[in-house]
C-alpha atoms as a PDB file:
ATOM      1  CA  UNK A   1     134.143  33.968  59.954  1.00  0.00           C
ATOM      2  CA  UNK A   2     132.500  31.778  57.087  1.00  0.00           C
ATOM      3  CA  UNK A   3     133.484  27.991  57.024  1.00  0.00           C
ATOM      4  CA  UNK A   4     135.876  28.417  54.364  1.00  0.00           C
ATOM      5  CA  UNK A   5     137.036  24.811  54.563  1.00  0.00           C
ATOM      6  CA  UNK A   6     137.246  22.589  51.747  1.00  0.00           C
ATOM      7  CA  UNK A   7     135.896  18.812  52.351  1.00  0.00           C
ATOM      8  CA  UNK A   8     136.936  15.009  51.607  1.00  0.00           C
ATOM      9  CA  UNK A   9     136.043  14.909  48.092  1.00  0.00           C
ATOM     10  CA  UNK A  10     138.647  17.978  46.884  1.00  0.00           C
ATOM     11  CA  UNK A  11     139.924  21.501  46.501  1.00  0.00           C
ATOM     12  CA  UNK A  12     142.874  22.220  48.430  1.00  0.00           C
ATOM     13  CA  UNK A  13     144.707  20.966  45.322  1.00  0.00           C
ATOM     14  CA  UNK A  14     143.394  24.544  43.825  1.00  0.00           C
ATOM     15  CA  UNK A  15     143.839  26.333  47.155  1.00  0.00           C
ATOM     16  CA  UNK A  16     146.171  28.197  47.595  1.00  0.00           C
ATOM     17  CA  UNK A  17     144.962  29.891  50.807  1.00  0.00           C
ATOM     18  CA  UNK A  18     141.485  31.791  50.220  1.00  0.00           C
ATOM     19  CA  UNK A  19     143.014  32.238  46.111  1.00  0.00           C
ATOM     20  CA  UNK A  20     142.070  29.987  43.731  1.00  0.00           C
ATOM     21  CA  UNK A  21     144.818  28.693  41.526  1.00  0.00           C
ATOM     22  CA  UNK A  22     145.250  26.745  38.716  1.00  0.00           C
ATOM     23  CA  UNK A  23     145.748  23.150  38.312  1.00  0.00           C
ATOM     24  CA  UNK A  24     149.465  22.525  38.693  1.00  0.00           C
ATOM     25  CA  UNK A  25     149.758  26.549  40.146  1.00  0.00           C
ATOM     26  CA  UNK A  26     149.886  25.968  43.916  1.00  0.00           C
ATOM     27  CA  UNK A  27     153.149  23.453  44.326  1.00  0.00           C
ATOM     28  CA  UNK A  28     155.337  26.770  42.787  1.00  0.00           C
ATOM     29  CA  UNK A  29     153.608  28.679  44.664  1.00  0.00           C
ATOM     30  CA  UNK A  30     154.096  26.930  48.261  1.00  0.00           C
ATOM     31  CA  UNK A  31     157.717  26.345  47.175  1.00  0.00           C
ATOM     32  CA  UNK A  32     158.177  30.282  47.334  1.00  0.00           C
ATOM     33  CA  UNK A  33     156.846  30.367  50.504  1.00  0.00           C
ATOM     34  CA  UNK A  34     159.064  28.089  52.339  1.00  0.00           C
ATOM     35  CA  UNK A  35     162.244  29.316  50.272  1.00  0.00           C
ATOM     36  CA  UNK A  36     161.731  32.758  51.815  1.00  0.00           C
ATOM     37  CA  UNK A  37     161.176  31.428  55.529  1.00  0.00           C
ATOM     38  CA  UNK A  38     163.586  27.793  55.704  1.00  0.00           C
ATOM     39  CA  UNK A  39     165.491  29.687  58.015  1.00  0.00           C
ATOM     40  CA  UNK A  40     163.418  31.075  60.340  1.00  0.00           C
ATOM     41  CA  UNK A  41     160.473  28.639  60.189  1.00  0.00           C
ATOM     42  CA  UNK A  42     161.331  27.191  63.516  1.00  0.00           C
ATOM     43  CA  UNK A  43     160.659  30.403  64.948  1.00  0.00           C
ATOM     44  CA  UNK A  44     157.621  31.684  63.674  1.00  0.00           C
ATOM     45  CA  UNK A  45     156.350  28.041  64.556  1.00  0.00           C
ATOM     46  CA  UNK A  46     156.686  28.741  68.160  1.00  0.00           C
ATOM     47  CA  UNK A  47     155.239  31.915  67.472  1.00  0.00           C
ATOM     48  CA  UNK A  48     152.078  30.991  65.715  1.00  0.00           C
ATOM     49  CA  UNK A  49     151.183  28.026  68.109  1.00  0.00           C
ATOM     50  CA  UNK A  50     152.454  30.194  71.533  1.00  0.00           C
ATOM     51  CA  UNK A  51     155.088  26.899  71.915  1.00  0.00           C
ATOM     52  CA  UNK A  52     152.908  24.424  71.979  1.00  0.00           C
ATOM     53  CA  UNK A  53     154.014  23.308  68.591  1.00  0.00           C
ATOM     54  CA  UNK A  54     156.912  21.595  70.513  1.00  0.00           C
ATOM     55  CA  UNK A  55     153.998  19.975  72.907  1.00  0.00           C
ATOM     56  CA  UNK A  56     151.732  18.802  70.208  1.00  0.00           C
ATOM     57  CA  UNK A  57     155.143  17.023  68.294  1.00  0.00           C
ATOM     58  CA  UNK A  58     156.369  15.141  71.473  1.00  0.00           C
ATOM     59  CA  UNK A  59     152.784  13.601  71.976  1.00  0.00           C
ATOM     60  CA  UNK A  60     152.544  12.769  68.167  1.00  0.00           C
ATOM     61  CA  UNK A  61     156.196  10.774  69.017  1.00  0.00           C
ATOM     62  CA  UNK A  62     154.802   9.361  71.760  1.00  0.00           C
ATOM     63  CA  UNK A  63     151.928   7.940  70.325  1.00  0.00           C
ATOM     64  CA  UNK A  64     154.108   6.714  67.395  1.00  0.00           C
ATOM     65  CA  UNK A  65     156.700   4.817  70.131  1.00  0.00           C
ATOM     66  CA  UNK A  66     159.481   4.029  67.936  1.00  0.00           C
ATOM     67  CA  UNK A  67     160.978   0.790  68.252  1.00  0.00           C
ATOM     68  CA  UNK A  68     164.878   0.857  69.711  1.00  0.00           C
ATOM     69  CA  UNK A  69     165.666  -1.159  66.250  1.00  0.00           C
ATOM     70  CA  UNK A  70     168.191  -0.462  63.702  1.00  0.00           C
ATOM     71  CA  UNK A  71     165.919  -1.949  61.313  1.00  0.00           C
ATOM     72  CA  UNK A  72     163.428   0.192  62.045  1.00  0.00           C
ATOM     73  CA  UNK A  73     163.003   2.762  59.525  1.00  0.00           C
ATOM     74  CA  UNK A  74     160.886   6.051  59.135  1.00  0.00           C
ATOM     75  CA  UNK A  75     159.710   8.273  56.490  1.00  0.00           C
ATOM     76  CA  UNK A  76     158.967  11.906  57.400  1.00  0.00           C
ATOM     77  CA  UNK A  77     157.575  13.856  55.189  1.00  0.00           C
ATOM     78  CA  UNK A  78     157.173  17.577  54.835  1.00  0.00           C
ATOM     79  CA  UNK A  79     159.985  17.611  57.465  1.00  0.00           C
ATOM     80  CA  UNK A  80     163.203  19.682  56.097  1.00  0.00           C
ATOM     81  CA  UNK A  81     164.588  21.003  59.772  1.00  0.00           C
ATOM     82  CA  UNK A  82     164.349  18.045  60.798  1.00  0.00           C
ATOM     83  CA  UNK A  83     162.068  18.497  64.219  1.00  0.00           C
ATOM     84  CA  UNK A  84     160.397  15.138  63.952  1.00  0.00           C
ATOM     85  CA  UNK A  85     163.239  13.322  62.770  1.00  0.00           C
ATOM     86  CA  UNK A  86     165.036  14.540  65.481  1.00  0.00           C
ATOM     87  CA  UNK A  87     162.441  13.738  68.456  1.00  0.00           C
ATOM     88  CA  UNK A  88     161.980   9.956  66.556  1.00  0.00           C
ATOM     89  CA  UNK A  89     165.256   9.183  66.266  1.00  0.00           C
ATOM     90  CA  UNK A  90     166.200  10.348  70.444  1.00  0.00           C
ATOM     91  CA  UNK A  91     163.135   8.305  71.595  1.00  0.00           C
ATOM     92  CA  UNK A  92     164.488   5.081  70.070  1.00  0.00           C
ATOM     93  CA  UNK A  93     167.478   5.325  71.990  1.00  0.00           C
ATOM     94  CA  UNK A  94     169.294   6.905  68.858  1.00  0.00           C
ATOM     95  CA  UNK A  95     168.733   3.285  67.136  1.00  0.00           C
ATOM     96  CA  UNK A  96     165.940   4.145  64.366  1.00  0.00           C
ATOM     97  CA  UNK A  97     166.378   5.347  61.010  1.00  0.00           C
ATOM     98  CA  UNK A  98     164.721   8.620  59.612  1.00  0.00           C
ATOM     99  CA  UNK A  99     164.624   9.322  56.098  1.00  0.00           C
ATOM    100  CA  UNK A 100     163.702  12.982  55.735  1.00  0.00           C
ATOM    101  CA  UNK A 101     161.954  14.110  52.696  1.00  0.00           C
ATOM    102  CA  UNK A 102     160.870  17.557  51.630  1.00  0.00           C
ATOM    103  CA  UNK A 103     159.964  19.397  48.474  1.00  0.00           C
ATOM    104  CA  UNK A 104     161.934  22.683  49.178  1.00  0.00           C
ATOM    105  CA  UNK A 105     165.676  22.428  49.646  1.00  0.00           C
ATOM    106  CA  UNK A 106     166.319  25.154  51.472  1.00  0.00           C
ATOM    107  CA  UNK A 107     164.609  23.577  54.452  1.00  0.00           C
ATOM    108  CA  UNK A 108     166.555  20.452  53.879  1.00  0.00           C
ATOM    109  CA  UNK A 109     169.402  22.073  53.789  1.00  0.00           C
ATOM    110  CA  UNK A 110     168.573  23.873  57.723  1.00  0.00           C
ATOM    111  CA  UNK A 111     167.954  20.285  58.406  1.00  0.00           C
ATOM    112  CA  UNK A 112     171.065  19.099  57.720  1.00  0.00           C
ATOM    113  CA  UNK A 113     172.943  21.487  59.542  1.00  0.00           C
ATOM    114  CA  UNK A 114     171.113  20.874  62.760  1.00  0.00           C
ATOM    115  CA  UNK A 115     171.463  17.150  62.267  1.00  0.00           C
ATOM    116  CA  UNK A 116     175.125  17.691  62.142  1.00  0.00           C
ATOM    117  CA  UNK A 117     175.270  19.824  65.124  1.00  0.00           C
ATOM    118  CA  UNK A 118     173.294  17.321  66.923  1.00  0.00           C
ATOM    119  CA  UNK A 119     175.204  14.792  65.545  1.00  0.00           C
ATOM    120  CA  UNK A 120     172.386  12.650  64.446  1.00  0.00           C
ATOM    121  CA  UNK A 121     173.659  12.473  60.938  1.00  0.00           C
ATOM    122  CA  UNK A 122     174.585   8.914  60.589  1.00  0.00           C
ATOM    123  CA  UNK A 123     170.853   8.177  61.482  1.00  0.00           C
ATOM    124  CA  UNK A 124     169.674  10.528  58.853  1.00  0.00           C
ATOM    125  CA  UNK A 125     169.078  11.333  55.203  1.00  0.00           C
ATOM    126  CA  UNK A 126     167.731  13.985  53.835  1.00  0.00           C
ATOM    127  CA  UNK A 127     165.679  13.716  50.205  1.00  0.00           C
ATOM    128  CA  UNK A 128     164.438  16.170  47.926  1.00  0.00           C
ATOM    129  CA  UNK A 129     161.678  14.910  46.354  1.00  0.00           C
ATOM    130  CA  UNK A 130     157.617  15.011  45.919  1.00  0.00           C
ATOM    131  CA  UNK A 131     155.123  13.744  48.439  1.00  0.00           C
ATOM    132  CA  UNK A 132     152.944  12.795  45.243  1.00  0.00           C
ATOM    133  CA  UNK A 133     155.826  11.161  43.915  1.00  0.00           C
ATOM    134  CA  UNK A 134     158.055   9.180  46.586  1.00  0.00           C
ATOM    135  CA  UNK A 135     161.414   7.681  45.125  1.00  0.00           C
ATOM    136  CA  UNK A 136     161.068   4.303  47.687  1.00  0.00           C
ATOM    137  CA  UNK A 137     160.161   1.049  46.576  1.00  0.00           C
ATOM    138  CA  UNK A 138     156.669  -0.627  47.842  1.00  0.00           C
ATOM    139  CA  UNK A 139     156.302  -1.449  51.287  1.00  0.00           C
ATOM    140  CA  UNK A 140     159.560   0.150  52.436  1.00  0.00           C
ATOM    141  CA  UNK A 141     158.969   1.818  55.961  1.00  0.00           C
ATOM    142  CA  UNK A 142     157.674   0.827  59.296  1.00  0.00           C
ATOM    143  CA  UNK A 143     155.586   4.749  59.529  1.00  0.00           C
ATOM    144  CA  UNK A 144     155.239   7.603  57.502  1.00  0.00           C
ATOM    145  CA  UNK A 145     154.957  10.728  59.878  1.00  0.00           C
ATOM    146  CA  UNK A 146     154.066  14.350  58.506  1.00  0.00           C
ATOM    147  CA  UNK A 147     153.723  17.464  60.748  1.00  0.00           C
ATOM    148  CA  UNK A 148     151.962  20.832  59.592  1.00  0.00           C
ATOM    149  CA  UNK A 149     152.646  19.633  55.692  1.00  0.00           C
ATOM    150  CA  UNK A 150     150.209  17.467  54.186  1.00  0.00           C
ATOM    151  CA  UNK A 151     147.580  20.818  53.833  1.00  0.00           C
ATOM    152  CA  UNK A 152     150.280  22.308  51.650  1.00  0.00           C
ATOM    153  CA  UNK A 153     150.192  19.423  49.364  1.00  0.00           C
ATOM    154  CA  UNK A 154     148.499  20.293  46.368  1.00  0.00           C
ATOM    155  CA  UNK A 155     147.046  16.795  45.562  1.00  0.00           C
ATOM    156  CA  UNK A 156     146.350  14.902  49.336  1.00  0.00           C
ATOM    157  CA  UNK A 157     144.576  11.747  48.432  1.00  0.00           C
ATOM    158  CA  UNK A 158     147.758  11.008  46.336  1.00  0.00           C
ATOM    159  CA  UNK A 159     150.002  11.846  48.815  1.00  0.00           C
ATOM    160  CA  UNK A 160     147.818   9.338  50.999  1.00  0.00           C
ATOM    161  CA  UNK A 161     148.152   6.775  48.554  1.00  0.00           C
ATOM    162  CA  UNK A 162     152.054   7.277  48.307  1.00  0.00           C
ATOM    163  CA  UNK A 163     151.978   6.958  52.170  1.00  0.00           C
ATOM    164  CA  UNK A 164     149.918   3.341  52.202  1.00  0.00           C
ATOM    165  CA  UNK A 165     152.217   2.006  49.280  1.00  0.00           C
ATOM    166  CA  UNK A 166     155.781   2.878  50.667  1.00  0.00           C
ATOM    167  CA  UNK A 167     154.482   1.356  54.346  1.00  0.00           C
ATOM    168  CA  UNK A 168     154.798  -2.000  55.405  1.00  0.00           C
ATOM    169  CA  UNK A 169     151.863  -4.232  56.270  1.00  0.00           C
ATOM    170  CA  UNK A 170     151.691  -3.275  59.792  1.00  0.00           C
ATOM    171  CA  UNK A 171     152.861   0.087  59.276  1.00  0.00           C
ATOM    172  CA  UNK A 172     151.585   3.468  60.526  1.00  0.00           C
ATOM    173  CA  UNK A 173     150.424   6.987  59.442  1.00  0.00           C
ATOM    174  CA  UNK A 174     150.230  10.058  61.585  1.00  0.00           C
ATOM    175  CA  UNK A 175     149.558  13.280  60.593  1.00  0.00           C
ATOM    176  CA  UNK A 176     149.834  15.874  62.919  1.00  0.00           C
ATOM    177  CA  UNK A 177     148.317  19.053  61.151  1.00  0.00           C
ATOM    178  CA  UNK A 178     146.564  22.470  62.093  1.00  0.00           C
ATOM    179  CA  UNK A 179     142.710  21.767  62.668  1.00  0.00           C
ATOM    180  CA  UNK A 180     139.131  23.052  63.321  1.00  0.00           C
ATOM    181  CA  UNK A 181     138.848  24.733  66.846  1.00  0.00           C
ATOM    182  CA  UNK A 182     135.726  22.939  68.626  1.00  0.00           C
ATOM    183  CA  UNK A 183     135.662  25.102  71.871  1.00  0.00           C
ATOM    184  CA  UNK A 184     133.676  28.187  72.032  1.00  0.00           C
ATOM    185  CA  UNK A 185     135.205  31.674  72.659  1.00  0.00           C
ATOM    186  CA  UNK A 186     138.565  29.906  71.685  1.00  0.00           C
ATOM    187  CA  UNK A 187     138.139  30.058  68.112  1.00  0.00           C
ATOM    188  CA  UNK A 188     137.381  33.918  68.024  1.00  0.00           C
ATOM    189  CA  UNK A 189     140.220  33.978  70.186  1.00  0.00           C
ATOM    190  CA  UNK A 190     142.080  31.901  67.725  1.00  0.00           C
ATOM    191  CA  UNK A 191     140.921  33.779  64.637  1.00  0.00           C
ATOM    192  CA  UNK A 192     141.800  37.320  65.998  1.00  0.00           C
ATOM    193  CA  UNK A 193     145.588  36.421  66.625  1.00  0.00           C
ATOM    194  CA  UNK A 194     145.704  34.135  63.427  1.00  0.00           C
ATOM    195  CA  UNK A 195     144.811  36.790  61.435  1.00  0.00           C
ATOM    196  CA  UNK A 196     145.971  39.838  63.079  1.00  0.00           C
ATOM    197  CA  UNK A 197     148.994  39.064  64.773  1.00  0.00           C
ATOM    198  CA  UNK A 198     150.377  36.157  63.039  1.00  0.00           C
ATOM    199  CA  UNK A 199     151.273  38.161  59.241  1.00  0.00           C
ATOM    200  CA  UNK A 200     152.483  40.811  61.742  1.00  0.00           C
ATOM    201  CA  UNK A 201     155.057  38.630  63.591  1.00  0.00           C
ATOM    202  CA  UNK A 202     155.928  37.708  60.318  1.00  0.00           C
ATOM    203  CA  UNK A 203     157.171  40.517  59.063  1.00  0.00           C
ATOM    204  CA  UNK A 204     159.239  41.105  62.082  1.00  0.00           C
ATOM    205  CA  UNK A 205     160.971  38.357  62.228  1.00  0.00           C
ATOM    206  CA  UNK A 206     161.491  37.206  58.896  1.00  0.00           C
ATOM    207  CA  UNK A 207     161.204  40.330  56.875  1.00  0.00           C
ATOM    208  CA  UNK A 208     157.972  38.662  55.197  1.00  0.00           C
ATOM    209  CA  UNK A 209     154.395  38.594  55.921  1.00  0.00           C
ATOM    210  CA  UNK A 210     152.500  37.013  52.854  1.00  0.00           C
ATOM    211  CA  UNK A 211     153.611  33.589  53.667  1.00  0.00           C
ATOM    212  CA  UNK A 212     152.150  33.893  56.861  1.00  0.00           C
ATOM    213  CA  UNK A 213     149.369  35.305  55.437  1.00  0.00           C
ATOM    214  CA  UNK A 214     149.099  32.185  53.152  1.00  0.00           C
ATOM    215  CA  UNK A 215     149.681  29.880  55.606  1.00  0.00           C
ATOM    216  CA  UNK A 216     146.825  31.270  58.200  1.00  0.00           C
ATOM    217  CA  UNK A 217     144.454  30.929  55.452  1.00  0.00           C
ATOM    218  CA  UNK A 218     145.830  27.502  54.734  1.00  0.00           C
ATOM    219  CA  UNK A 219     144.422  26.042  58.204  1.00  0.00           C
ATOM    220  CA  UNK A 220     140.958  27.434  57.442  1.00  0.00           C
ATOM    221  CA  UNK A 221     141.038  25.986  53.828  1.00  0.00           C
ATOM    222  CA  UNK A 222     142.118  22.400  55.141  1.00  0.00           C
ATOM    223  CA  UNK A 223     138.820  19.631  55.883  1.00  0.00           C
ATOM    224  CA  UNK A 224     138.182  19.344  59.076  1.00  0.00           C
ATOM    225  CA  UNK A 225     138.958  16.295  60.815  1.00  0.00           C
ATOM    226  CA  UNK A 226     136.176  14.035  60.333  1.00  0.00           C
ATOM    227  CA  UNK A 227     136.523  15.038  56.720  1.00  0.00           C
ATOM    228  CA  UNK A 228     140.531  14.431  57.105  1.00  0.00           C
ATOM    229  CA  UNK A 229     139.890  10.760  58.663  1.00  0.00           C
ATOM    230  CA  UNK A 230     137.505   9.803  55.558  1.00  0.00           C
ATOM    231  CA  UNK A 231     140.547  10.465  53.258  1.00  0.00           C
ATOM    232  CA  UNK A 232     142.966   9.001  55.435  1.00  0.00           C
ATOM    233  CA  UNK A 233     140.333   5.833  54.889  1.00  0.00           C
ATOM    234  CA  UNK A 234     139.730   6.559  51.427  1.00  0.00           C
ATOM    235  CA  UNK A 235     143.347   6.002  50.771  1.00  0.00           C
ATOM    236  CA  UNK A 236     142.964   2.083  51.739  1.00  0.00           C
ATOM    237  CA  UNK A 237     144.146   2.945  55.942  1.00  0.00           C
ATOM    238  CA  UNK A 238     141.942   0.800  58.871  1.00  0.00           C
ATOM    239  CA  UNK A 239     141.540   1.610  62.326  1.00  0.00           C
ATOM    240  CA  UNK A 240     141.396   5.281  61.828  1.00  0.00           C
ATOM    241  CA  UNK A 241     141.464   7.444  64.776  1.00  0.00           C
ATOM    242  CA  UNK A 242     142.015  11.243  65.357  1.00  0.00           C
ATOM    243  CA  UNK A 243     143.044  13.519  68.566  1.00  0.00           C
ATOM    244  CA  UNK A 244     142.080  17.022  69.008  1.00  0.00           C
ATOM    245  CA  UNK A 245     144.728  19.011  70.923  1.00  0.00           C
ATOM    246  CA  UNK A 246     144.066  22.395  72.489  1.00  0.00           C
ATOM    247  CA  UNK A 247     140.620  22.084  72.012  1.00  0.00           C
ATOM    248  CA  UNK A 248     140.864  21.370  68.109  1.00  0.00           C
ATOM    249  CA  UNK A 249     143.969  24.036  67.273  1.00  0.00           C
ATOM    250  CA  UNK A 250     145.932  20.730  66.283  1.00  0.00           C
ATOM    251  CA  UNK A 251     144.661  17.286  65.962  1.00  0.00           C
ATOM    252  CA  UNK A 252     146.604  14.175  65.278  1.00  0.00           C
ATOM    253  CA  UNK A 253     145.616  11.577  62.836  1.00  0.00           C
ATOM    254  CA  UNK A 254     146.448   7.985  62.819  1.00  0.00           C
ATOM    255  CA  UNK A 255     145.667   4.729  60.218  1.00  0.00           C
ATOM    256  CA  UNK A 256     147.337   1.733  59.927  1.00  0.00           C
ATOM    257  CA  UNK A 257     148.265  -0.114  57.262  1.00  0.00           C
ATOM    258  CA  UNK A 258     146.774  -3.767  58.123  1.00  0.00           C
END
């Protein structure tokens, strides 16, 4: 397959997988998407990583190691059900805060309902609102986390630059998000089931295979991670670092705001 991928200096914001859109198009667009899976996203996530979705996010909480504060507060972005939250929240001993912010509000509102039959709602809240836009004063938040959401973003350097104002000085970023596969015979492997299997699962499960189709294509459209990492310093972050996982399926990012 061609290297469809866009780079560090633009394009996802007119990407909406292998389509070109118009400026301001592909927000609508993605919000259709996740409106017509919110309730089965969980789901398909295990099936289009084989599980190890659950694997990559306990190793991106890991590496975050929340403090067992009640002052300690997080903003996680892109994360309606709630999956990160969650995880954060257990690891500090059920003392952090999570504020959970998504665009779509129909996976807020799966989020909420899990949070309640967890009952981890009084260390939650849930807010609909823009990652270009966030509704939090400046340095607000000890980290800003985001898992498999910042490609759909339509304009990422701003999001980035939302995420280094709202932090504190000290603060961190991690981005856990689909990657470029840097092992041999595994990206075939990866491409065949991407592409062939995943839209198929799809449609099984949820009754809809275009926004799997959309969000396969999504992967191959995001930069690849060196190209990630320059944005990630573009938007003002030091001591920027990156982690493949399954030999580049996944990779987590990490900057600090110093």
């Amino acid at each position: 397959m061609a290297d469809e991928r866009t780079s560090a200096d633009g394009g996802m914001e007119t990407s909406y997988g292998f389509r070109d859109v118009g400026v301001g198009e592909k927000q609508g667009l993605v919000n259709t998407v996740f409106h017509k899976v919110a309730k089965r996203y969980d789901v398909m996530n295990d099936v289009m990583s084989v599980g190890l979705h659950r694997v990559w996010k306990d190793s991106m909480v890991a590496a975050l190691n929340p403090r067992r504060s009640e002052t300690y507060r997080v903003l996680d972005v892109a994360g309606g059900t709630g999956d990160i939250a969650f995880r954060i929240i257990e690891a500090s001993d059920r003392k952090a805060h999570a504020t959970v912010l998504d665009i779509n509000g129909s996976m807020l509102a799966v989020g909420a309902e899990r949070a309640e039959k967890r009952g981890l709602s009084s260390h939650l809240d849930f807010v609909e609102a823009n990652a270009e836009a966030l509704p939090f004063p400046d340095r607000h938040f000890d980290a800003y986390t985001i898992a498999f959401g910042i490609r759909n973003v339509p304009r990422i350097d701003v999001a980035l630059g939302e995420a280094y104002r709202v932090l504190k000085r000290g603060g961190r970023l991690l981005v856990l998000e689909f990657a470029a596969v840097d092992m041999p015979v595994l990206d075939q492997v990866y491409d065949a089931w991407s592409f062939n299997a995943i839209p198929r699962f799809g449609q099984m499960i949820t009754g809809e295979a275009e926004p799997y189709q959309y969000l396969v294509e999504s992967i191959r459209k995001f930069p690849a991670q060196a190209e990630f990492a320059r944005m990630i310093e573009a938007a003002g972050f030091s001591r920027v670092t990156y982690t493949n996982y399954t030999g580049g399926i996944a990779a987590l990012h990490s900057g600090w705001k110093i």
